[in-house]
PDB file of N, CA and C in Angstrom:
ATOM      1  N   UNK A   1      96.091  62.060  89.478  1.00  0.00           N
ATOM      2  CA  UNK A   1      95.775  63.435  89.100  1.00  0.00           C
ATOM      3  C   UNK A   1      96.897  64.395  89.509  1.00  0.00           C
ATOM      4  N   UNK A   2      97.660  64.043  90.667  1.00  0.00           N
ATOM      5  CA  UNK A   2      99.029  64.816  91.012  1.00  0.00           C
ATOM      6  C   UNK A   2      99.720  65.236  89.959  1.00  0.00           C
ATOM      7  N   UNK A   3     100.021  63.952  89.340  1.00  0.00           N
ATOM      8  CA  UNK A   3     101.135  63.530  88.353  1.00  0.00           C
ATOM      9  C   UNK A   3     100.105  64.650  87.144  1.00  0.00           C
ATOM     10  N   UNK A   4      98.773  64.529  86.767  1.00  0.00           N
ATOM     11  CA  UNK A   4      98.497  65.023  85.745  1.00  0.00           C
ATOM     12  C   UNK A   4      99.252  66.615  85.927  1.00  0.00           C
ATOM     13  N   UNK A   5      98.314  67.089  86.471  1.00  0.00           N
ATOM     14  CA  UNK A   5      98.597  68.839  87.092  1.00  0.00           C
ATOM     15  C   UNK A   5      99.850  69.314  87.683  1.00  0.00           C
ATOM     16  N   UNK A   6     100.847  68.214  87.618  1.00  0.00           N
ATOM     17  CA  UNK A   6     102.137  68.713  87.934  1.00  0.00           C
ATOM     18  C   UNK A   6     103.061  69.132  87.179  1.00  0.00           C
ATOM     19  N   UNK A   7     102.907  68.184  85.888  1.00  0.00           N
ATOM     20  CA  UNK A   7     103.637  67.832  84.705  1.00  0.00           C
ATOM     21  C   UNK A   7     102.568  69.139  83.907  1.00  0.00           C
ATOM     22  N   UNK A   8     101.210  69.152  83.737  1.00  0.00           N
ATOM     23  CA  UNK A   8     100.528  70.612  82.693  1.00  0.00           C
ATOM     24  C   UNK A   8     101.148  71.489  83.766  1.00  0.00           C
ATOM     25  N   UNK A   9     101.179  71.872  84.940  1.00  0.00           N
ATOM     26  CA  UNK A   9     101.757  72.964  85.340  1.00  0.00           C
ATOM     27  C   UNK A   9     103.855  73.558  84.600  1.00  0.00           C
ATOM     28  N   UNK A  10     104.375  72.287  84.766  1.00  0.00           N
ATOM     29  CA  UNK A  10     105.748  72.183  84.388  1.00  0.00           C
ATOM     30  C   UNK A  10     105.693  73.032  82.841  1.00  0.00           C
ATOM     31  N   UNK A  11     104.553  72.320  82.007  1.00  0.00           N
ATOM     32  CA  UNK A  11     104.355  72.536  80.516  1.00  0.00           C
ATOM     33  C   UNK A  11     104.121  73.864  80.228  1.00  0.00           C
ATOM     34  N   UNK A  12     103.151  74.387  81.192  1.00  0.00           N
ATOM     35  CA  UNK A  12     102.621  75.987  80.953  1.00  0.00           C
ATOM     36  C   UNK A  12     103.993  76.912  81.837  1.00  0.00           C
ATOM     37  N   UNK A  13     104.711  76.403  82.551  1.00  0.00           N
ATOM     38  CA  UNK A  13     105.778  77.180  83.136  1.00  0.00           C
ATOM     39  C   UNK A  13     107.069  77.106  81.752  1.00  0.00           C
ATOM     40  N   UNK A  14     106.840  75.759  80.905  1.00  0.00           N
ATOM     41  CA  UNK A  14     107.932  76.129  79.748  1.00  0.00           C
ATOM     42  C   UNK A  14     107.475  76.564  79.165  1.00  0.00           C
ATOM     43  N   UNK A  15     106.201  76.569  78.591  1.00  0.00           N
ATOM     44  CA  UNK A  15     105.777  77.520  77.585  1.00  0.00           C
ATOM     45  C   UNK A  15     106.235  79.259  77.715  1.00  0.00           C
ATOM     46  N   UNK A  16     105.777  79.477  78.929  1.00  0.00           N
ATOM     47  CA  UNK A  16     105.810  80.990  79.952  1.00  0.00           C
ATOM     48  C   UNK A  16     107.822  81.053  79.039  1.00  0.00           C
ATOM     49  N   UNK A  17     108.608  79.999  79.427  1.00  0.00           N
ATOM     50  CA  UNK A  17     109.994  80.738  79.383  1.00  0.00           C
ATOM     51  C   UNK A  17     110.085  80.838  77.634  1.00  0.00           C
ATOM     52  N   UNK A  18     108.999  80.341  77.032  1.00  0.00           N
ATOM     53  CA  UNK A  18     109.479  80.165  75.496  1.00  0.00           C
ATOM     54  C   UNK A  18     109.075  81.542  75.290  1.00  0.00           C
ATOM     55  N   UNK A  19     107.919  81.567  75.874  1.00  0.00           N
ATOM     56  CA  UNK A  19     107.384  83.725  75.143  1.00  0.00           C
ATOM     57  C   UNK A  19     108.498  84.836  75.408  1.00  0.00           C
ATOM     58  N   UNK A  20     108.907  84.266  76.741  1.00  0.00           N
ATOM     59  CA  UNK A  20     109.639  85.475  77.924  1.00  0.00           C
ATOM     60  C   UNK A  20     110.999  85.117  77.492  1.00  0.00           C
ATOM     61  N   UNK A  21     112.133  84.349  77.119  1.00  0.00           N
ATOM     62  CA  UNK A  21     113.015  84.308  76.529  1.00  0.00           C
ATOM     63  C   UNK A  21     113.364  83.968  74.880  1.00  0.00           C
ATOM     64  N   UNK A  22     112.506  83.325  74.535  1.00  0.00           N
ATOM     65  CA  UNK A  22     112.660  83.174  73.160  1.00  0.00           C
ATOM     66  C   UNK A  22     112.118  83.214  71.722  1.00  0.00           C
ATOM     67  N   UNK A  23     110.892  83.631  72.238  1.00  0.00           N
ATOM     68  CA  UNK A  23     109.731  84.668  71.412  1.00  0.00           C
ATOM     69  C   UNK A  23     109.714  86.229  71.814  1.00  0.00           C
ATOM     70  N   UNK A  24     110.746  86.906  72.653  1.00  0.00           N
ATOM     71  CA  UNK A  24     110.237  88.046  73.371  1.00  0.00           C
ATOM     72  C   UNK A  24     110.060  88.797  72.068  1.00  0.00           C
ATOM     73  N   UNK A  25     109.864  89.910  72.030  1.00  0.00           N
ATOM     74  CA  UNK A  25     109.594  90.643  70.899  1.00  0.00           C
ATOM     75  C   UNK A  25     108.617  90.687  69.885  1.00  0.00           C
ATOM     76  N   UNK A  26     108.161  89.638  69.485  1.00  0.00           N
ATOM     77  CA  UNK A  26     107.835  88.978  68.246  1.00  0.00           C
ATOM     78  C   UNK A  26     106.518  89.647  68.564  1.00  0.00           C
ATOM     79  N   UNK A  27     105.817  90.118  67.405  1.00  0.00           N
ATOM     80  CA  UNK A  27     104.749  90.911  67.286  1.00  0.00           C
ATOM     81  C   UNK A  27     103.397  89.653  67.912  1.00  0.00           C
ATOM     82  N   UNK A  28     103.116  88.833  67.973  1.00  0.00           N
ATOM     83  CA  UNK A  28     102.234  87.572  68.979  1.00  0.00           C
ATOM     84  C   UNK A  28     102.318  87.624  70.158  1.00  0.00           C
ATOM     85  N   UNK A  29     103.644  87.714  70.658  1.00  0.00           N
ATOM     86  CA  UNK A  29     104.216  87.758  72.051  1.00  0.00           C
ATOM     87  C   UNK A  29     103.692  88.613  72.254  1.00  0.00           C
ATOM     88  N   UNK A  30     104.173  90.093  71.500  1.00  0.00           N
ATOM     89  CA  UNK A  30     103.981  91.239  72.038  1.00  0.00           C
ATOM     90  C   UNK A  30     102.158  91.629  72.624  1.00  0.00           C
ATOM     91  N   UNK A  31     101.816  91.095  71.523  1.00  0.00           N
ATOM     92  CA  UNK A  31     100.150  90.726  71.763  1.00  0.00           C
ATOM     93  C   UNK A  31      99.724  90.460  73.151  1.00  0.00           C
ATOM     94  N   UNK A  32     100.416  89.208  73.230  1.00  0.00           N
ATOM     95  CA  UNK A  32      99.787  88.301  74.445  1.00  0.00           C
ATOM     96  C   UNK A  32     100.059  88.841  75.526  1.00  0.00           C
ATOM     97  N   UNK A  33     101.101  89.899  75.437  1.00  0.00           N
ATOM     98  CA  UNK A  33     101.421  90.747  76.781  1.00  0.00           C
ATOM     99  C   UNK A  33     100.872  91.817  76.975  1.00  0.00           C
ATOM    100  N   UNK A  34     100.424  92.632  76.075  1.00  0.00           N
ATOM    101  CA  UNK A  34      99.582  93.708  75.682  1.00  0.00           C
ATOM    102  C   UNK A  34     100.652  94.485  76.023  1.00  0.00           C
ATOM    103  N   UNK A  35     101.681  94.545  75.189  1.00  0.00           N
ATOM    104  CA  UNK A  35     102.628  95.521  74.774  1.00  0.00           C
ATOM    105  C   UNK A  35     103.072  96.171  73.374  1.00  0.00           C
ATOM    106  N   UNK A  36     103.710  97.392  73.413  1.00  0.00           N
ATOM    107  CA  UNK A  36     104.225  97.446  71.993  1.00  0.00           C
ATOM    108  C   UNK A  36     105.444  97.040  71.981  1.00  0.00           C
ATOM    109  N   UNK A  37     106.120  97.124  70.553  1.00  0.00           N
ATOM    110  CA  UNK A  37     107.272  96.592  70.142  1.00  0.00           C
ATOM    111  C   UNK A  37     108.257  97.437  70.890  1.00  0.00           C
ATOM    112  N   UNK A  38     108.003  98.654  71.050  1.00  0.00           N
ATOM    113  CA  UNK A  38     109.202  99.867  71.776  1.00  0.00           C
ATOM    114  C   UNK A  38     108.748  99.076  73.291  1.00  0.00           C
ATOM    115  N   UNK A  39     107.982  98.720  74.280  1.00  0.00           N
ATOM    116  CA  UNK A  39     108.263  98.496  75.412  1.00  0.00           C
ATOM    117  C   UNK A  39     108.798  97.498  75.638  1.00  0.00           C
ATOM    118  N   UNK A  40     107.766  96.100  74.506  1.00  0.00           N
ATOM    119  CA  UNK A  40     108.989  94.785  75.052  1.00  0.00           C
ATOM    120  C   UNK A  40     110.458  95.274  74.549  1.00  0.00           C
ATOM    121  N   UNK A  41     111.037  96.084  73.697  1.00  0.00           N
ATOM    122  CA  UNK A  41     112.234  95.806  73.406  1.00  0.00           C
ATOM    123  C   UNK A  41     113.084  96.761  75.112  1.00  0.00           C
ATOM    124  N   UNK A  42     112.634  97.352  75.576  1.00  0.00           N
ATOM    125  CA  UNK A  42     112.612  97.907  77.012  1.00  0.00           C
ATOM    126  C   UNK A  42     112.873  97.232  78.226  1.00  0.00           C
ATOM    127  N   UNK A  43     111.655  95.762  77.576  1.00  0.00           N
ATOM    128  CA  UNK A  43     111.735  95.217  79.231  1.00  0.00           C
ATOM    129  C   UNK A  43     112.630  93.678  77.775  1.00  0.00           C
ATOM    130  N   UNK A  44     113.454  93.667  77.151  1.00  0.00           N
ATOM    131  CA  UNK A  44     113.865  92.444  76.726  1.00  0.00           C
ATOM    132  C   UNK A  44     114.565  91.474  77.888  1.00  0.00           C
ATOM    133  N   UNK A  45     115.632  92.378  78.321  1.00  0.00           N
ATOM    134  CA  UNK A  45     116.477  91.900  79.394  1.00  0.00           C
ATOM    135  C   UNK A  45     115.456  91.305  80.712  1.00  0.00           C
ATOM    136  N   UNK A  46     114.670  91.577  81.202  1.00  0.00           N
ATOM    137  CA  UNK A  46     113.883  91.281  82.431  1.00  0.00           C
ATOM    138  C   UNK A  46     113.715  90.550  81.960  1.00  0.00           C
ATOM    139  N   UNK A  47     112.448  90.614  80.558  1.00  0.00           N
ATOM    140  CA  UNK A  47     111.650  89.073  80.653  1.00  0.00           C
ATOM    141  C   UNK A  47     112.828  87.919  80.298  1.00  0.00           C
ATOM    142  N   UNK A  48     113.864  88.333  79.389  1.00  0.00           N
ATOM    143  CA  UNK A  48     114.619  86.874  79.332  1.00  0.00           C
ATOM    144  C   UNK A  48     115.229  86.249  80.581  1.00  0.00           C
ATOM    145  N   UNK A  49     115.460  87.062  81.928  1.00  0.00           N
ATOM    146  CA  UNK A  49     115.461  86.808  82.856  1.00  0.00           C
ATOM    147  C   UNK A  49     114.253  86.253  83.805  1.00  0.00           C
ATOM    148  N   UNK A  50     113.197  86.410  83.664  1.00  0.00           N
ATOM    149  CA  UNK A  50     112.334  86.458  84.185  1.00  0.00           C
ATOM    150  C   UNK A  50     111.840  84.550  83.700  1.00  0.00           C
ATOM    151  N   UNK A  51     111.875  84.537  82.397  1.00  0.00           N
ATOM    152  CA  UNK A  51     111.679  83.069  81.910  1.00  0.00           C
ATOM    153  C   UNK A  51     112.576  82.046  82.101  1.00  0.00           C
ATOM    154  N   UNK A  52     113.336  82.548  82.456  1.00  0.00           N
ATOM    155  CA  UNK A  52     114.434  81.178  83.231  1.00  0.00           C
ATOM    156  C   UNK A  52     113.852  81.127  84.474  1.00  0.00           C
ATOM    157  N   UNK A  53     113.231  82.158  85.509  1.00  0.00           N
ATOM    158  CA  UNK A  53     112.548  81.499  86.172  1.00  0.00           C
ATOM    159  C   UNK A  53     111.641  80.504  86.463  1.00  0.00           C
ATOM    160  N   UNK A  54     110.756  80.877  85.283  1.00  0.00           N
ATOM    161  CA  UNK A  54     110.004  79.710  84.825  1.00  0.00           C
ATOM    162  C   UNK A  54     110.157  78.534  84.681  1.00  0.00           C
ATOM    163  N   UNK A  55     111.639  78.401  83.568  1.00  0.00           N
ATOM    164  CA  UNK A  55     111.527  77.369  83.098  1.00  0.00           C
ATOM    165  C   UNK A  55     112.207  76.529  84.343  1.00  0.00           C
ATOM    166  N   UNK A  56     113.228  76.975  85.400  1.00  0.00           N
ATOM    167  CA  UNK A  56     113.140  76.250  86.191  1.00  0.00           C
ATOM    168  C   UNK A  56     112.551  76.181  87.484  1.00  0.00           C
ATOM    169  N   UNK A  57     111.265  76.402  86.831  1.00  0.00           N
ATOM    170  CA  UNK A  57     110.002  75.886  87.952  1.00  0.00           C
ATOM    171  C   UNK A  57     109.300  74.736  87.444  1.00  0.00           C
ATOM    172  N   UNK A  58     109.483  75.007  86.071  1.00  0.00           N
ATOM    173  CA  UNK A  58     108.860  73.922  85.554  1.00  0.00           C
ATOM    174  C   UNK A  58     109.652  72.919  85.202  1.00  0.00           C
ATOM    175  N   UNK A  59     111.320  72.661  85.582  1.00  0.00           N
ATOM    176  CA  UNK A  59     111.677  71.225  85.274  1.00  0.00           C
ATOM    177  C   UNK A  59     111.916  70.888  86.448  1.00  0.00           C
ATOM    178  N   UNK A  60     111.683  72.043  87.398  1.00  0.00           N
ATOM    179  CA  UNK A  60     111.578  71.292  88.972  1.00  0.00           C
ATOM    180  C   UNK A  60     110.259  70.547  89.173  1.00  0.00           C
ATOM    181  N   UNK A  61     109.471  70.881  88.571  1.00  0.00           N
ATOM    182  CA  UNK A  61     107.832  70.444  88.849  1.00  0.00           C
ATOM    183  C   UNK A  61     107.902  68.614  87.923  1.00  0.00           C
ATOM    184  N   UNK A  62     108.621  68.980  86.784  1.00  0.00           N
ATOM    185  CA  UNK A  62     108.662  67.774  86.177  1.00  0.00           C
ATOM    186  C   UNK A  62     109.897  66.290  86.748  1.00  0.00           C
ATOM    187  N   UNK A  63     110.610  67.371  87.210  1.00  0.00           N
ATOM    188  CA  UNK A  63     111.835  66.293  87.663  1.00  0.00           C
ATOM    189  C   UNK A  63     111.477  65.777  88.893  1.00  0.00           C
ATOM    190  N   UNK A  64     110.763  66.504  89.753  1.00  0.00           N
ATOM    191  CA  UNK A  64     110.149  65.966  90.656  1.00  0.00           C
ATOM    192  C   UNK A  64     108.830  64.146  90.697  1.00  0.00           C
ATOM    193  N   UNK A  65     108.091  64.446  89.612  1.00  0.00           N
ATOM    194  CA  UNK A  65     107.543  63.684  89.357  1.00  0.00           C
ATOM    195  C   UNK A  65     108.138  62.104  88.836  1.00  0.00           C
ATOM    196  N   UNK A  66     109.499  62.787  87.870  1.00  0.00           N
ATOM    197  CA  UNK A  66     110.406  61.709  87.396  1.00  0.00           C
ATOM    198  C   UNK A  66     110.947  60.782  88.451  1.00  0.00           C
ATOM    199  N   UNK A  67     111.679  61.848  89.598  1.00  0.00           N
ATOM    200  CA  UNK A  67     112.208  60.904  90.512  1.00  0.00           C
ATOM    201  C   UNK A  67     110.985  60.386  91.562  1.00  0.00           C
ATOM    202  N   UNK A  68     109.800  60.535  91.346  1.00  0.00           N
ATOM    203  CA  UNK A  68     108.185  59.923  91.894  1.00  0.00           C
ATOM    204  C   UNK A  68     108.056  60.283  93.121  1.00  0.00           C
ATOM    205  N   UNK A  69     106.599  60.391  93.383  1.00  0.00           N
ATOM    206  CA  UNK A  69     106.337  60.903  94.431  1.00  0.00           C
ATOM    207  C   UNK A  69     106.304  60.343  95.551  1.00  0.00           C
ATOM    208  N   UNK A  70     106.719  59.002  95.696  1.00  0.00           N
ATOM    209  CA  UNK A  70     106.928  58.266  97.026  1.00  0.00           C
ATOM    210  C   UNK A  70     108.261  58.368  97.426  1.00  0.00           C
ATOM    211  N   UNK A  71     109.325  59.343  96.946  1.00  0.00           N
ATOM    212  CA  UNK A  71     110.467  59.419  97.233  1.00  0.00           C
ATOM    213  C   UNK A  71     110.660  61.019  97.676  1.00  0.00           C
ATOM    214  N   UNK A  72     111.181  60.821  98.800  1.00  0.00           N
ATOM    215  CA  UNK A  72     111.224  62.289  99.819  1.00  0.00           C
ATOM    216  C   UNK A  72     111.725  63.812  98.616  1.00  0.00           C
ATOM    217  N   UNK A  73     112.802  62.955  97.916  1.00  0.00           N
ATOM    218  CA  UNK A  73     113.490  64.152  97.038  1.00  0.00           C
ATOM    219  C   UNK A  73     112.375  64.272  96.429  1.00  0.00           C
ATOM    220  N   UNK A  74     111.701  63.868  95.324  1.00  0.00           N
ATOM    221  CA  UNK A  74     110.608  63.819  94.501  1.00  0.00           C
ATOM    222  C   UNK A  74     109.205  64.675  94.769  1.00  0.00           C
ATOM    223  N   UNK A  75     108.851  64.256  96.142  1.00  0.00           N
ATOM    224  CA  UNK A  75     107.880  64.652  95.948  1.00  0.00           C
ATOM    225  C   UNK A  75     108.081  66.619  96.828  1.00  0.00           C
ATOM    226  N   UNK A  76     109.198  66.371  97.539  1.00  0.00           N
ATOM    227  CA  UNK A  76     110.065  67.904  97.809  1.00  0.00           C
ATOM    228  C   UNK A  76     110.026  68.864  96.848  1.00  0.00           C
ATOM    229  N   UNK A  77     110.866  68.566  95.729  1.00  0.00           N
ATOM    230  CA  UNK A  77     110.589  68.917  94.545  1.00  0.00           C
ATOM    231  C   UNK A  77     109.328  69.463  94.084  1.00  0.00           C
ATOM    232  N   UNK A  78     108.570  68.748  93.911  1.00  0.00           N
ATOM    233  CA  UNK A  78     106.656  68.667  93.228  1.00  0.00           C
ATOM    234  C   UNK A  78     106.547  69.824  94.245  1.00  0.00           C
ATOM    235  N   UNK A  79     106.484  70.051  95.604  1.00  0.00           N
ATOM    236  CA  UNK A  79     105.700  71.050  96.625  1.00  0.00           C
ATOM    237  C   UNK A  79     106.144  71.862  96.160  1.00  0.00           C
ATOM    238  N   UNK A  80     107.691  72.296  96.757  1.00  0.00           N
ATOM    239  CA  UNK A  80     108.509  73.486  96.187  1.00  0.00           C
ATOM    240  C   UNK A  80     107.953  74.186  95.018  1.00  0.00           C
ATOM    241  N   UNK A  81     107.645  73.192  93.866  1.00  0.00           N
ATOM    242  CA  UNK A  81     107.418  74.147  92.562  1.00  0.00           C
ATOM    243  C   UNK A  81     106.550  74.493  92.494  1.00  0.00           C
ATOM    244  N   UNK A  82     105.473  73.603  92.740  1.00  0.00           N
ATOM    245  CA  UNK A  82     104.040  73.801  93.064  1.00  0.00           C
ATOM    246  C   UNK A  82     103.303  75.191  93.778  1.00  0.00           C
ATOM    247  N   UNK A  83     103.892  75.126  95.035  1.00  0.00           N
ATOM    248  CA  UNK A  83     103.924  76.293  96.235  1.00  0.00           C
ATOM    249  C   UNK A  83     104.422  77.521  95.327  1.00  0.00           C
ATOM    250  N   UNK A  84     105.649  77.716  94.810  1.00  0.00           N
ATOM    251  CA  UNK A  84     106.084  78.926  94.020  1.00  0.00           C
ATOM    252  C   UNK A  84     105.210  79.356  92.714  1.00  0.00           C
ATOM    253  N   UNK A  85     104.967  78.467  92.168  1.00  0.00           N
ATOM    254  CA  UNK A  85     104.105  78.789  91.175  1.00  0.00           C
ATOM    255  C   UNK A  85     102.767  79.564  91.844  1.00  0.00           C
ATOM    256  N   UNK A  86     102.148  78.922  92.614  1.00  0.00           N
ATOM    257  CA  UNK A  86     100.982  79.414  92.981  1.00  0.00           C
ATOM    258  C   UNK A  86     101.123  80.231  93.753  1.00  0.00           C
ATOM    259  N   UNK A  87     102.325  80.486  94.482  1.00  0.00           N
ATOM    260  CA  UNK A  87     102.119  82.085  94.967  1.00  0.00           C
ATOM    261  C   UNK A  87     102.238  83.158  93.976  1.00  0.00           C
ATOM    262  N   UNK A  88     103.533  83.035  92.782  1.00  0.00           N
ATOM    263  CA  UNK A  88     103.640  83.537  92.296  1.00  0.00           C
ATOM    264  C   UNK A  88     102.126  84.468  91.263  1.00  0.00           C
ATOM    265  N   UNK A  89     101.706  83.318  91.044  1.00  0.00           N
ATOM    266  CA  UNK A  89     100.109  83.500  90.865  1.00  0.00           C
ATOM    267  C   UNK A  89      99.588  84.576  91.473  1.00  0.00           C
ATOM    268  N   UNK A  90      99.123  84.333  92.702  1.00  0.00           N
ATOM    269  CA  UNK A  90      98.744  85.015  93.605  1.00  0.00           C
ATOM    270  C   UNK A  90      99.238  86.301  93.565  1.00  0.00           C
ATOM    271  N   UNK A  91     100.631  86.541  93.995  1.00  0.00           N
ATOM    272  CA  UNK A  91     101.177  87.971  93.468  1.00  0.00           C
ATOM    273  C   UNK A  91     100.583  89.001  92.254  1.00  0.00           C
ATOM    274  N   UNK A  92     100.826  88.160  90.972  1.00  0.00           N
ATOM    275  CA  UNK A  92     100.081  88.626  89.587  1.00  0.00           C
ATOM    276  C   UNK A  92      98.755  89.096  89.822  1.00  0.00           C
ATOM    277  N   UNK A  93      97.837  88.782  91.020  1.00  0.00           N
ATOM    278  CA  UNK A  93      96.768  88.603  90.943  1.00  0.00           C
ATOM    279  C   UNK A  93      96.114  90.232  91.739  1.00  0.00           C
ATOM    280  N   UNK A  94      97.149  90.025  93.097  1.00  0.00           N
ATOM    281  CA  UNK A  94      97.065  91.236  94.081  1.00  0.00           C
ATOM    282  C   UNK A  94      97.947  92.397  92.992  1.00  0.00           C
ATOM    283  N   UNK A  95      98.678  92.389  92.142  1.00  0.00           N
ATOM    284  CA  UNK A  95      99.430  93.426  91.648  1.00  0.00           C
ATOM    285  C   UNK A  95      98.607  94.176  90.741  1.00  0.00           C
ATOM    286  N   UNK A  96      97.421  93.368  89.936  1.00  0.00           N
ATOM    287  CA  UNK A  96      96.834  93.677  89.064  1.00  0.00           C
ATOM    288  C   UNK A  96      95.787  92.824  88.922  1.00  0.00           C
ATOM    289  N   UNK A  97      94.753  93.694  89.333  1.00  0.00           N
ATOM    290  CA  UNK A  97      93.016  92.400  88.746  1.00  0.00           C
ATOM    291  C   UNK A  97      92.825  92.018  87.150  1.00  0.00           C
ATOM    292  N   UNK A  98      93.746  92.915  86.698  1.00  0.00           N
ATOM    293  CA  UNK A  98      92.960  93.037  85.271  1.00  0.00           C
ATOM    294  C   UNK A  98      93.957  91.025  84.725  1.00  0.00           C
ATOM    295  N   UNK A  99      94.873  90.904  85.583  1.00  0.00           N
ATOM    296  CA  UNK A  99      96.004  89.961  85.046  1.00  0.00           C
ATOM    297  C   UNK A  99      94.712  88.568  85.615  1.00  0.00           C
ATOM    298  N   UNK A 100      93.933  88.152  86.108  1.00  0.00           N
ATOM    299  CA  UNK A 100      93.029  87.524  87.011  1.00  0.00           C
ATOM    300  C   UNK A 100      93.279  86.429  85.507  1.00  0.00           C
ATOM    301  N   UNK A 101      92.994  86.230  84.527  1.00  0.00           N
ATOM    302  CA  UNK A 101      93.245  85.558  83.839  1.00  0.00           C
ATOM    303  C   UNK A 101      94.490  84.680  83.131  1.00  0.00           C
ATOM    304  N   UNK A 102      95.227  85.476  83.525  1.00  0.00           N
ATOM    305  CA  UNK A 102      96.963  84.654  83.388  1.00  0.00           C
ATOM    306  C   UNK A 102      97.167  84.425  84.405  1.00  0.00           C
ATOM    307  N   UNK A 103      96.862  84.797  85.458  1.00  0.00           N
ATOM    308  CA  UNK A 103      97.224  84.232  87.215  1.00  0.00           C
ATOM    309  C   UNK A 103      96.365  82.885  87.222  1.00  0.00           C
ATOM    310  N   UNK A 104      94.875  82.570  86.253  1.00  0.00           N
ATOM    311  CA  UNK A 104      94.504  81.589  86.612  1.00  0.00           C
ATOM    312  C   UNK A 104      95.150  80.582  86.018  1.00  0.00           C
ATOM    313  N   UNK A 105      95.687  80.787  84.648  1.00  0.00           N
ATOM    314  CA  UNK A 105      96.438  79.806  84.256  1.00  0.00           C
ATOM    315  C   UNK A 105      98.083  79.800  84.560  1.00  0.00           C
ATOM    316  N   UNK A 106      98.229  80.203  84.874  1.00  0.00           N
ATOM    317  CA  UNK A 106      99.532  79.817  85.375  1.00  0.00           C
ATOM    318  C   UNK A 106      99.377  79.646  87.357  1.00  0.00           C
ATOM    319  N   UNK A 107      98.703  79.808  87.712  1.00  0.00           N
ATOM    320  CA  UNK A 107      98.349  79.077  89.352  1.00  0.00           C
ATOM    321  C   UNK A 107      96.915  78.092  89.631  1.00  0.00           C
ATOM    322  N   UNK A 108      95.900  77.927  88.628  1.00  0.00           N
ATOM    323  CA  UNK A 108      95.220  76.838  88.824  1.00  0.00           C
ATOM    324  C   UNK A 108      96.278  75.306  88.883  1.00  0.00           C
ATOM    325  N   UNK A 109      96.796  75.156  87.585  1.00  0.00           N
ATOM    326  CA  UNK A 109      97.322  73.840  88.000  1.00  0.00           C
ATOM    327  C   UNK A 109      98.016  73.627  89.041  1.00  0.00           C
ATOM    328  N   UNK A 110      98.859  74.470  89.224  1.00  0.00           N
ATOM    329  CA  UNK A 110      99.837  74.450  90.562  1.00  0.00           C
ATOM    330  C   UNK A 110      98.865  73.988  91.831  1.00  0.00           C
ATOM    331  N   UNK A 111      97.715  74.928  91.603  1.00  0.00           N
ATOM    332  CA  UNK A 111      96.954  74.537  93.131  1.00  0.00           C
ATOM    333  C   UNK A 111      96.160  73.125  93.024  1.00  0.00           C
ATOM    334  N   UNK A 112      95.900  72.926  91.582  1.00  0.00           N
ATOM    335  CA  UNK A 112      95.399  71.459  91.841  1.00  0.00           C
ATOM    336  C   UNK A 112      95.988  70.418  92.206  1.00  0.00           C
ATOM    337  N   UNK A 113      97.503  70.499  91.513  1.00  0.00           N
ATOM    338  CA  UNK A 113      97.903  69.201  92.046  1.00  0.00           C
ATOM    339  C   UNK A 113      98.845  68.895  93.377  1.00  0.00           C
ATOM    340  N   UNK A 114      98.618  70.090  93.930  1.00  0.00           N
ATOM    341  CA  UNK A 114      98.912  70.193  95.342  1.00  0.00           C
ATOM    342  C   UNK A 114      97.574  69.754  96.248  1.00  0.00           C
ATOM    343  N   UNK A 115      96.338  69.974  96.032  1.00  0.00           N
ATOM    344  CA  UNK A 115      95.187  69.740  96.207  1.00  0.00           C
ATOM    345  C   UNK A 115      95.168  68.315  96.026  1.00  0.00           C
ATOM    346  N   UNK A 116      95.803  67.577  94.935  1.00  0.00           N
ATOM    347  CA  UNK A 116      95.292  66.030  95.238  1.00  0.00           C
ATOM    348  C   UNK A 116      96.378  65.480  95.379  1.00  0.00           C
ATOM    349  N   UNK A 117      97.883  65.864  95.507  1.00  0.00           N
ATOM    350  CA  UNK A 117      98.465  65.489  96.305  1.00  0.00           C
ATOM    351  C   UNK A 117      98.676  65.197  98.071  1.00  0.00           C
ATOM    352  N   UNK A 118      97.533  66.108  98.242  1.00  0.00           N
ATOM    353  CA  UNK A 118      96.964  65.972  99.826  1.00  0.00           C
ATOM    354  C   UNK A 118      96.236  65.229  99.747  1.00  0.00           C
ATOM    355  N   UNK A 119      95.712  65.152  98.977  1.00  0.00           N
ATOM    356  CA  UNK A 119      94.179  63.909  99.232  1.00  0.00           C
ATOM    357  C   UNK A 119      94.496  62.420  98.898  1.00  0.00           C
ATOM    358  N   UNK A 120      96.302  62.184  98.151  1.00  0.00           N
ATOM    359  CA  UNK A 120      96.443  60.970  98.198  1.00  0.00           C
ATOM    360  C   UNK A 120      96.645  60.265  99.432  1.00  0.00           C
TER     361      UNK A 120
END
């Protein structure tokens, strides 16, 4: 289950850099952020910055798993991304209640498979 929730966490952290760098704008995006077209084009520069964060959280979360979790680098990796994601979460969460729903998906998985990575 590690391996499941590490790798959907990795997936929803690339997805996150596909909206935030390479959909920014796009009237869907703009949707899903509950913005208009004049603000995302405002915040363009942040979020394309902002989604490279992502995305390398999420090939740390995945590369971690690659090099497996019985190997010190590997499973280093998996925490690290894991831990950041879900604080990051957390942040979204204290910054704004109304966000309580994108904080859950983008920090539930993180916390699960840190959760049964303890319990292996």
């Amino acid at each position: 289950m590690t391996v499941f929730f590490t790798v959907l966490a990795g997936i929803i952290h690339f997805y996150i850099f596909c909206l935030e760098s390479l959909l920014w704008g796009r009237p869907k995006t703009n949707r899903t952020f509950g913005m208009s077209a004049e603000t995302a084009e405002q915040n363009r520069l942040f979020a394309f910055n902002q989604g490279f964060y992502n995305l390398f959280l999420g090939i740390g979360a995945v590369a971690g798993v690659v090099v497996g979790l019985d190997n010190g680098i590997g499973k280093t990796l998996v925490v690290y991304s894991l831990v950041c994601m879900l604080l990051a979460a957390v942040v979204l969460i204290f910054s704004n209640r109304k966000l309580l729903r994108p904080a859950l998906i983008q920090g539930l998985p993180p916390l699960l498979g840190l959760i049964f990575l303890v319990l292996q």
